[in-house]
PDB file of N, CA and C in Angstrom:
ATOM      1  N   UNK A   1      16.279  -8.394   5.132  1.00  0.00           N
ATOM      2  CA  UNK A   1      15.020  -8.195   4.421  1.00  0.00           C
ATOM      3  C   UNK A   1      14.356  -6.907   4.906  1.00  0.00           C
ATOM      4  N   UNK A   2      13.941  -6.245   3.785  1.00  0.00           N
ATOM      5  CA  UNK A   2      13.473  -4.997   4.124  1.00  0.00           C
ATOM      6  C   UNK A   2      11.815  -5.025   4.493  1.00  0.00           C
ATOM      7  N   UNK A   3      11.407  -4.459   5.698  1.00  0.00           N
ATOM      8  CA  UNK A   3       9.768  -4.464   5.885  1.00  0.00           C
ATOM      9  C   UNK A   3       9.409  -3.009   4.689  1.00  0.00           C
ATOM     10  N   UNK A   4       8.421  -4.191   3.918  1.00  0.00           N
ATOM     11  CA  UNK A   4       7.660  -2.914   3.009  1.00  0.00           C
ATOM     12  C   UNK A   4       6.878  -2.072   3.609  1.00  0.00           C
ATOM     13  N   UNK A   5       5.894  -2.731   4.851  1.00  0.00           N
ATOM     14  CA  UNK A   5       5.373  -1.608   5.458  1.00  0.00           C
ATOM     15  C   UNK A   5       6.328  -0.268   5.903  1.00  0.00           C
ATOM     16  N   UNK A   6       6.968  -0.299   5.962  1.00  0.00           N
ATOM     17  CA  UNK A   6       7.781   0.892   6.364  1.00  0.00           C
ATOM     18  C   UNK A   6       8.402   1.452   5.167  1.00  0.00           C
ATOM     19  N   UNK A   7       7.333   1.580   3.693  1.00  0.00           N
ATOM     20  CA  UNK A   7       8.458   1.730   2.543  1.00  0.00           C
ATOM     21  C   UNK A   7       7.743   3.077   1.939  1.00  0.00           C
ATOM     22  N   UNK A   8       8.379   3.881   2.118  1.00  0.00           N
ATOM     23  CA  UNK A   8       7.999   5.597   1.508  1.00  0.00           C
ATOM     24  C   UNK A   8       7.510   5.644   0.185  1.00  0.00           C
ATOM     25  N   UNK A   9       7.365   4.188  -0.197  1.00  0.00           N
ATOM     26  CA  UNK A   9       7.005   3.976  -1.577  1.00  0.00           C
ATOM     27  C   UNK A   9       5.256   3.568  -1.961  1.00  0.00           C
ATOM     28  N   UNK A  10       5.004   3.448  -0.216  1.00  0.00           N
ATOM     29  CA  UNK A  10       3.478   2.919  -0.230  1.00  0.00           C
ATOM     30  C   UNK A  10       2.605   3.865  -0.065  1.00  0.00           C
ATOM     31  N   UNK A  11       1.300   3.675  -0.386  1.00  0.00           N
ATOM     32  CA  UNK A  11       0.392   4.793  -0.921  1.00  0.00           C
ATOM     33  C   UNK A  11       0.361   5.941  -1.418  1.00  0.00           C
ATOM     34  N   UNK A  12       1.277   5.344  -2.401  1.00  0.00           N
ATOM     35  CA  UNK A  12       1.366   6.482  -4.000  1.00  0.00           C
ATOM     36  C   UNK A  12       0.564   6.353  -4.555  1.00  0.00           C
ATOM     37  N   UNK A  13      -0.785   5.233  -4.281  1.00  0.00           N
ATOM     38  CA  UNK A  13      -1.539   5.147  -5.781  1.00  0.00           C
ATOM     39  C   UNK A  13      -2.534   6.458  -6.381  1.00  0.00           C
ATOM     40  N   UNK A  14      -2.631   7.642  -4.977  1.00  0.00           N
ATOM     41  CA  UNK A  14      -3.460   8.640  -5.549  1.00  0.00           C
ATOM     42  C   UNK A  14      -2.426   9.606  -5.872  1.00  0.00           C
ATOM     43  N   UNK A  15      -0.971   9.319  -5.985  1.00  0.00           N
ATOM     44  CA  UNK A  15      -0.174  10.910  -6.188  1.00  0.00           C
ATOM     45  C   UNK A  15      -0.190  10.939  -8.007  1.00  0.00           C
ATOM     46  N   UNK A  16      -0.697  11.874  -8.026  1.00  0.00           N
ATOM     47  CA  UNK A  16      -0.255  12.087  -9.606  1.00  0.00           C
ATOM     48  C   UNK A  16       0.458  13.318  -9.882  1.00  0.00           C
ATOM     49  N   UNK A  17       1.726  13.007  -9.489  1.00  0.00           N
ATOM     50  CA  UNK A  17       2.839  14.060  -9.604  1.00  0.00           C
ATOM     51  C   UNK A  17       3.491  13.497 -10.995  1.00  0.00           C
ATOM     52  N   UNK A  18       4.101  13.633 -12.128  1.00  0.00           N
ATOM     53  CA  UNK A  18       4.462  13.080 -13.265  1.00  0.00           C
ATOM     54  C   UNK A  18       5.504  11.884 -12.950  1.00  0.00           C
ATOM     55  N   UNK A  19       5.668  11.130 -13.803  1.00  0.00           N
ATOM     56  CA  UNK A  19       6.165   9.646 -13.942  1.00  0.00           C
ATOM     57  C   UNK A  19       6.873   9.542 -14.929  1.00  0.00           C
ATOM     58  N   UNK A  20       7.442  10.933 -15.427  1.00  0.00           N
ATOM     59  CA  UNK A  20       8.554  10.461 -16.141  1.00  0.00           C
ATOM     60  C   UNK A  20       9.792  10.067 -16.148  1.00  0.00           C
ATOM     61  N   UNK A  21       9.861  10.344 -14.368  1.00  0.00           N
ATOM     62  CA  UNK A  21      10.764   9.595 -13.601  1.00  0.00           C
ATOM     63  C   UNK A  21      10.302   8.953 -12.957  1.00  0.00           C
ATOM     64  N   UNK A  22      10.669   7.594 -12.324  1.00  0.00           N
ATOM     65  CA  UNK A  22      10.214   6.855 -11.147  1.00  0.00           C
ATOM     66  C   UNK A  22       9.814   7.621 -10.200  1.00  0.00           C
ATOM     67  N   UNK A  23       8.677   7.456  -8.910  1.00  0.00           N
ATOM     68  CA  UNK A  23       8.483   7.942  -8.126  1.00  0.00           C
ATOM     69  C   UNK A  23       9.627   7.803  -6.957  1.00  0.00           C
ATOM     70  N   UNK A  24      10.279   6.465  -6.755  1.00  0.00           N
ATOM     71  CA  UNK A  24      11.234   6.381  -6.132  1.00  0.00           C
ATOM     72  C   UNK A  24      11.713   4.720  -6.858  1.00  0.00           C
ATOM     73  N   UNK A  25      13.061   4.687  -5.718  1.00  0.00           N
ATOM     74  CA  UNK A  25      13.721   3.229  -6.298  1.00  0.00           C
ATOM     75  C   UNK A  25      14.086   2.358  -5.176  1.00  0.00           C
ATOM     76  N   UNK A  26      14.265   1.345  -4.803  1.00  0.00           N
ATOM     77  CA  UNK A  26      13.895   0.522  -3.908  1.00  0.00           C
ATOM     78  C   UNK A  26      15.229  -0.151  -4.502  1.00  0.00           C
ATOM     79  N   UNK A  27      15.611  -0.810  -3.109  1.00  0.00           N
ATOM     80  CA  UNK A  27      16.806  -1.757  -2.887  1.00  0.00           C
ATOM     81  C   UNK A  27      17.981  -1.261  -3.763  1.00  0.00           C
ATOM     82  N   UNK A  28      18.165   0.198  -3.340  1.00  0.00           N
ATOM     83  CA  UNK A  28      19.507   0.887  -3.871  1.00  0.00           C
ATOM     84  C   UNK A  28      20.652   0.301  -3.480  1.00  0.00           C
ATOM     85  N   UNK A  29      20.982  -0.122  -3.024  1.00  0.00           N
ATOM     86  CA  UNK A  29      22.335  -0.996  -2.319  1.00  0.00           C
ATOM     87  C   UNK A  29      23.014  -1.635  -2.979  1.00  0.00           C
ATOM     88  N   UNK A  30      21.624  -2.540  -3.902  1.00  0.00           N
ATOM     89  CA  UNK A  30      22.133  -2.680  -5.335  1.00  0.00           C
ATOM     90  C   UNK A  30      22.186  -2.383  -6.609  1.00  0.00           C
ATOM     91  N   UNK A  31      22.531  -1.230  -6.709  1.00  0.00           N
ATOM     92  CA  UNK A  31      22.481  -0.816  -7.847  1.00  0.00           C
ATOM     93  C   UNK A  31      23.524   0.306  -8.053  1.00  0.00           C
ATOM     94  N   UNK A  32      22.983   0.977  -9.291  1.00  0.00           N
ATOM     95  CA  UNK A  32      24.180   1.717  -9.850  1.00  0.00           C
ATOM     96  C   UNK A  32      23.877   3.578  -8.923  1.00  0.00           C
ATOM     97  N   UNK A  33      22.567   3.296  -8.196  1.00  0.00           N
ATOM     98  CA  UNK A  33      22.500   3.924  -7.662  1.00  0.00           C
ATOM     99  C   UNK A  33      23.236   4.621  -5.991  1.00  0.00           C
ATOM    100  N   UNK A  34      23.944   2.988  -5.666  1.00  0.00           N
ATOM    101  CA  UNK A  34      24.395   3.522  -4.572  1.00  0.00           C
ATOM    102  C   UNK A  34      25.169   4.274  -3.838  1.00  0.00           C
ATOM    103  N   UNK A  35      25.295   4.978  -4.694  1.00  0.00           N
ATOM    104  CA  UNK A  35      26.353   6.485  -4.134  1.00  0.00           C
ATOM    105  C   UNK A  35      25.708   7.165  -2.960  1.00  0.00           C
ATOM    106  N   UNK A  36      24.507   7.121  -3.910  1.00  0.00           N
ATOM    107  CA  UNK A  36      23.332   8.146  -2.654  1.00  0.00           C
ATOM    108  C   UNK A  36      23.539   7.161  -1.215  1.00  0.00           C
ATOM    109  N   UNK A  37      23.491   6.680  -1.063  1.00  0.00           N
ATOM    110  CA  UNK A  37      24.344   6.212   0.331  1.00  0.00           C
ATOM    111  C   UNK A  37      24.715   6.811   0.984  1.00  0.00           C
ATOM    112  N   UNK A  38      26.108   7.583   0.914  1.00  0.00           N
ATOM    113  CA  UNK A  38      27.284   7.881   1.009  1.00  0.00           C
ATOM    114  C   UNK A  38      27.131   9.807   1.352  1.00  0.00           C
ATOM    115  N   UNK A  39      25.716  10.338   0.108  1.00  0.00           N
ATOM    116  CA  UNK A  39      25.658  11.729  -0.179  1.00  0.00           C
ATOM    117  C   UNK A  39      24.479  11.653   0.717  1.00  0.00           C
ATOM    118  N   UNK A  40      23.202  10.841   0.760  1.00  0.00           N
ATOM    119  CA  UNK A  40      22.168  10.568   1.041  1.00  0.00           C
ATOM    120  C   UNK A  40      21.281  11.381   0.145  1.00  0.00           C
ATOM    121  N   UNK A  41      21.928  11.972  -0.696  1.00  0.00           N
ATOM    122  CA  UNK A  41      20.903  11.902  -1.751  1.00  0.00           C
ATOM    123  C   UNK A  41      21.584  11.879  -3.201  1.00  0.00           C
ATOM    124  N   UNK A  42      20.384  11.961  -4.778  1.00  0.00           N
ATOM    125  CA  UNK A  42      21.119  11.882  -5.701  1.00  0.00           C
ATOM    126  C   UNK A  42      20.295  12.317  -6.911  1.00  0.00           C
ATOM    127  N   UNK A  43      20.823  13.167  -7.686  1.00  0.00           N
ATOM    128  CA  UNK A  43      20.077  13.823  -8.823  1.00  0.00           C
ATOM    129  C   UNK A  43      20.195  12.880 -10.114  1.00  0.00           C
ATOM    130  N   UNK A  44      19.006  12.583 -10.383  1.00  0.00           N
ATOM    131  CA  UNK A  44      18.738  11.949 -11.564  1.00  0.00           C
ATOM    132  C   UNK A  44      17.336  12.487 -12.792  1.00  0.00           C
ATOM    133  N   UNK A  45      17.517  12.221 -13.960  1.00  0.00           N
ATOM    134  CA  UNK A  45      16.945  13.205 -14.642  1.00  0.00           C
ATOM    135  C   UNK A  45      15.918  14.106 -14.531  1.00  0.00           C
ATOM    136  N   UNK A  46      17.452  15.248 -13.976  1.00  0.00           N
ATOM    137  CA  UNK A  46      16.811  16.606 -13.815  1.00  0.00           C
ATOM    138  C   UNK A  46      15.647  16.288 -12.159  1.00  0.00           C
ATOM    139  N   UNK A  47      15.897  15.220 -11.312  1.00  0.00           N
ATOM    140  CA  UNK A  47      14.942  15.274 -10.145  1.00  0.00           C
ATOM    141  C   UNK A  47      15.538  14.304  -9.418  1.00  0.00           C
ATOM    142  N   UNK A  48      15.191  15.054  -7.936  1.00  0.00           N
ATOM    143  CA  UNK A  48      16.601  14.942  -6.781  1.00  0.00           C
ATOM    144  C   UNK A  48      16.017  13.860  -5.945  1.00  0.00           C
ATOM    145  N   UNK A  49      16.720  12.869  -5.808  1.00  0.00           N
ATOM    146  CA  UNK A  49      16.103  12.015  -4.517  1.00  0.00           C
ATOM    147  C   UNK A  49      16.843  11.667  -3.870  1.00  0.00           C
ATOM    148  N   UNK A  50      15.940  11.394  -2.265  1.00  0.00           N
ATOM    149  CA  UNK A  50      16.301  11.484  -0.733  1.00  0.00           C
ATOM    150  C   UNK A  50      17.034   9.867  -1.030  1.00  0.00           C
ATOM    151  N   UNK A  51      17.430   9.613   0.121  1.00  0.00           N
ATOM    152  CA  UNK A  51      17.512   8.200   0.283  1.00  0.00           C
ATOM    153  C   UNK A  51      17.532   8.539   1.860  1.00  0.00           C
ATOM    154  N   UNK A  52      16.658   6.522   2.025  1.00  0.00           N
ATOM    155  CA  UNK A  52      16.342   6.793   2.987  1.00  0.00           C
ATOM    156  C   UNK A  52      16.840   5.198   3.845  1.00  0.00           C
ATOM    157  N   UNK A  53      17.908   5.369   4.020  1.00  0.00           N
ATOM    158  CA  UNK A  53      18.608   3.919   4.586  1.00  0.00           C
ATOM    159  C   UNK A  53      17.957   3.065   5.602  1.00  0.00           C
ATOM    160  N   UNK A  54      16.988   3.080   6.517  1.00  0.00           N
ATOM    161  CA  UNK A  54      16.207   2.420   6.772  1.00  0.00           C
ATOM    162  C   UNK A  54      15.208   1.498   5.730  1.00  0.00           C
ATOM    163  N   UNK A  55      15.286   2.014   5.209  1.00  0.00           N
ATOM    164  CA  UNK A  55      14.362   1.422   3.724  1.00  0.00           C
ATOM    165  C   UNK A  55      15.314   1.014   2.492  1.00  0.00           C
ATOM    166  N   UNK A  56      16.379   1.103   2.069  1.00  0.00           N
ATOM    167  CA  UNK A  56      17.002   1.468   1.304  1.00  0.00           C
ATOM    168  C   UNK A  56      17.008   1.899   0.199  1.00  0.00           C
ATOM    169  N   UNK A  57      15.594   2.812   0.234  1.00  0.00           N
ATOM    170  CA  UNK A  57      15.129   3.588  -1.018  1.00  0.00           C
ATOM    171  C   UNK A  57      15.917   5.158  -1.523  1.00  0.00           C
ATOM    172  N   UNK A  58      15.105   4.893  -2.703  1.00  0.00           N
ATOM    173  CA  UNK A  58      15.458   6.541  -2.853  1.00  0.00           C
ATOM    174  C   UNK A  58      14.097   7.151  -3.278  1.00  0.00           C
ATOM    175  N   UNK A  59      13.705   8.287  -2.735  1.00  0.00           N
ATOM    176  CA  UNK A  59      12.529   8.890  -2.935  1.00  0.00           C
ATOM    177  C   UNK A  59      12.556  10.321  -3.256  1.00  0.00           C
ATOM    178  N   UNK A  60      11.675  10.475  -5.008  1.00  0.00           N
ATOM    179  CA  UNK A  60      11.828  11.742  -4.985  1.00  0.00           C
ATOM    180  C   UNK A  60      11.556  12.796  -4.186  1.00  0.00           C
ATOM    181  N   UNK A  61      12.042  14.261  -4.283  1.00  0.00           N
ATOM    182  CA  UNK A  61      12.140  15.178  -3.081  1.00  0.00           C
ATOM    183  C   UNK A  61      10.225  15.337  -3.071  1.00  0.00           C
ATOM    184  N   UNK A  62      10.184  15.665  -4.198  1.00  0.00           N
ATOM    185  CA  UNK A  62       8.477  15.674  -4.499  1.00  0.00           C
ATOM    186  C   UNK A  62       7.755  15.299  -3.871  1.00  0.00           C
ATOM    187  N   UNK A  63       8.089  13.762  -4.124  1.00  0.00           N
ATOM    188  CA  UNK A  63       7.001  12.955  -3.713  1.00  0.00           C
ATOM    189  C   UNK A  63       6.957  12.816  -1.716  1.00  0.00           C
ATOM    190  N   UNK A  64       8.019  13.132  -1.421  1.00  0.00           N
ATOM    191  CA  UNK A  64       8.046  13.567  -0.020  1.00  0.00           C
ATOM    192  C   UNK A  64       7.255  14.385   0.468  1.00  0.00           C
ATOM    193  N   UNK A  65       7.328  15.666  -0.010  1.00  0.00           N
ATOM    194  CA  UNK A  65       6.785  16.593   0.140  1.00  0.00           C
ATOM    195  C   UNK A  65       5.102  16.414   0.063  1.00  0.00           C
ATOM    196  N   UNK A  66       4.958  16.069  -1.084  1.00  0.00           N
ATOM    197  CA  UNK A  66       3.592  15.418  -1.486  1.00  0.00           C
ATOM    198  C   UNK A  66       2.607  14.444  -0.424  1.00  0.00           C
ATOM    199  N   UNK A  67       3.821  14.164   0.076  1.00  0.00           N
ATOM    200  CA  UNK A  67       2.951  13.525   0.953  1.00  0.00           C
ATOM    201  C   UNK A  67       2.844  13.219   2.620  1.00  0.00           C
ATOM    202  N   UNK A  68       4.090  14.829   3.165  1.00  0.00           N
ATOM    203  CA  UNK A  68       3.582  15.201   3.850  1.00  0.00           C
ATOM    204  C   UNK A  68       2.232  16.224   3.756  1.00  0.00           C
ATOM    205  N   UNK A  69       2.048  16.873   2.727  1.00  0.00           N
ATOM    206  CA  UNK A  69       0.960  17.475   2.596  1.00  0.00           C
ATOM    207  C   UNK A  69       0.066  16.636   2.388  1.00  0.00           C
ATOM    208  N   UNK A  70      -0.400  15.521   2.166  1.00  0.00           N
ATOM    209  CA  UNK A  70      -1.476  14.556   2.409  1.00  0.00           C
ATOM    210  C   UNK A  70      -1.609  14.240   3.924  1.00  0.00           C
ATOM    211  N   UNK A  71      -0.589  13.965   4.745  1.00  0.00           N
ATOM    212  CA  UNK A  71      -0.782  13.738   6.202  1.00  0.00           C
ATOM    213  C   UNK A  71      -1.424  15.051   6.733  1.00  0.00           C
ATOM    214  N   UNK A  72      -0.946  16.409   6.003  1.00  0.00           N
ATOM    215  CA  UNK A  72      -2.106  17.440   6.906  1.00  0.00           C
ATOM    216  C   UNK A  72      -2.782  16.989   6.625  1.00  0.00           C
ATOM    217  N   UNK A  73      -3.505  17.141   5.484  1.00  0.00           N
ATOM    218  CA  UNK A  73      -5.000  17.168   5.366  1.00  0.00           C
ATOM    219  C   UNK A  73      -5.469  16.217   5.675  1.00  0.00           C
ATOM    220  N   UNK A  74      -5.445  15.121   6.003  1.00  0.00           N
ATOM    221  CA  UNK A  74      -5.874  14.047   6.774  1.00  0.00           C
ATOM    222  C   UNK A  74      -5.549  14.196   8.698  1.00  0.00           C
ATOM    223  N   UNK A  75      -4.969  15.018   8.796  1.00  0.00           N
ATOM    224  CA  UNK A  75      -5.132  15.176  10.135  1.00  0.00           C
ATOM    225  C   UNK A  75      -5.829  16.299  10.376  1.00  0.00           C
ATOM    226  N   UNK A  76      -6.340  17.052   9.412  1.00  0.00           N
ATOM    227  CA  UNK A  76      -7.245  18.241   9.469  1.00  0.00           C
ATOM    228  C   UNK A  76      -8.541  17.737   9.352  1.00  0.00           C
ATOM    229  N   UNK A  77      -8.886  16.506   8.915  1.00  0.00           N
ATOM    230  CA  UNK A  77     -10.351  15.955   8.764  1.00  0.00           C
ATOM    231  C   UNK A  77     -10.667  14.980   9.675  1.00  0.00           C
TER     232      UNK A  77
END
């Protein structure tokens, strides 16, 4: 069982980066996704995501990014 607290998927509710892809995908292991496993990551329409086997997500590169730049600025205030 995966701890959600530890899920790269939590406190997205202020990112508004577009959603015309998932922000990320959760419990890849099963799915048709699990190659990224193997590559540790995987391009899907037209946008690249990490995977992150502790979690067994996949998270766009974006939204990574996105939100290390939220941890500055919260450690800047």
């Amino acid at each position: 069982m995966i701890n959600k607290r530890l899920s790269y998927l939590n406190g997205l509710e202020n990112c508004h980066l577009h959603t015309k892809v998932p922000l990320g995908i959760r419990n890849v292991s099963m799915t048709q996704f699990s190659i990224a496993r193997h590559s540790g990551a995987i391009k899907y329409n037209g946008c690249t995501f990490i995977y992150f086997p502790k979690t067994d997500e996949l998270v766009r590169d974006d939204v990574i990014k996105w939100q290390k730049n939220q941890k500055k600025k919260e450690s800047k205030q």
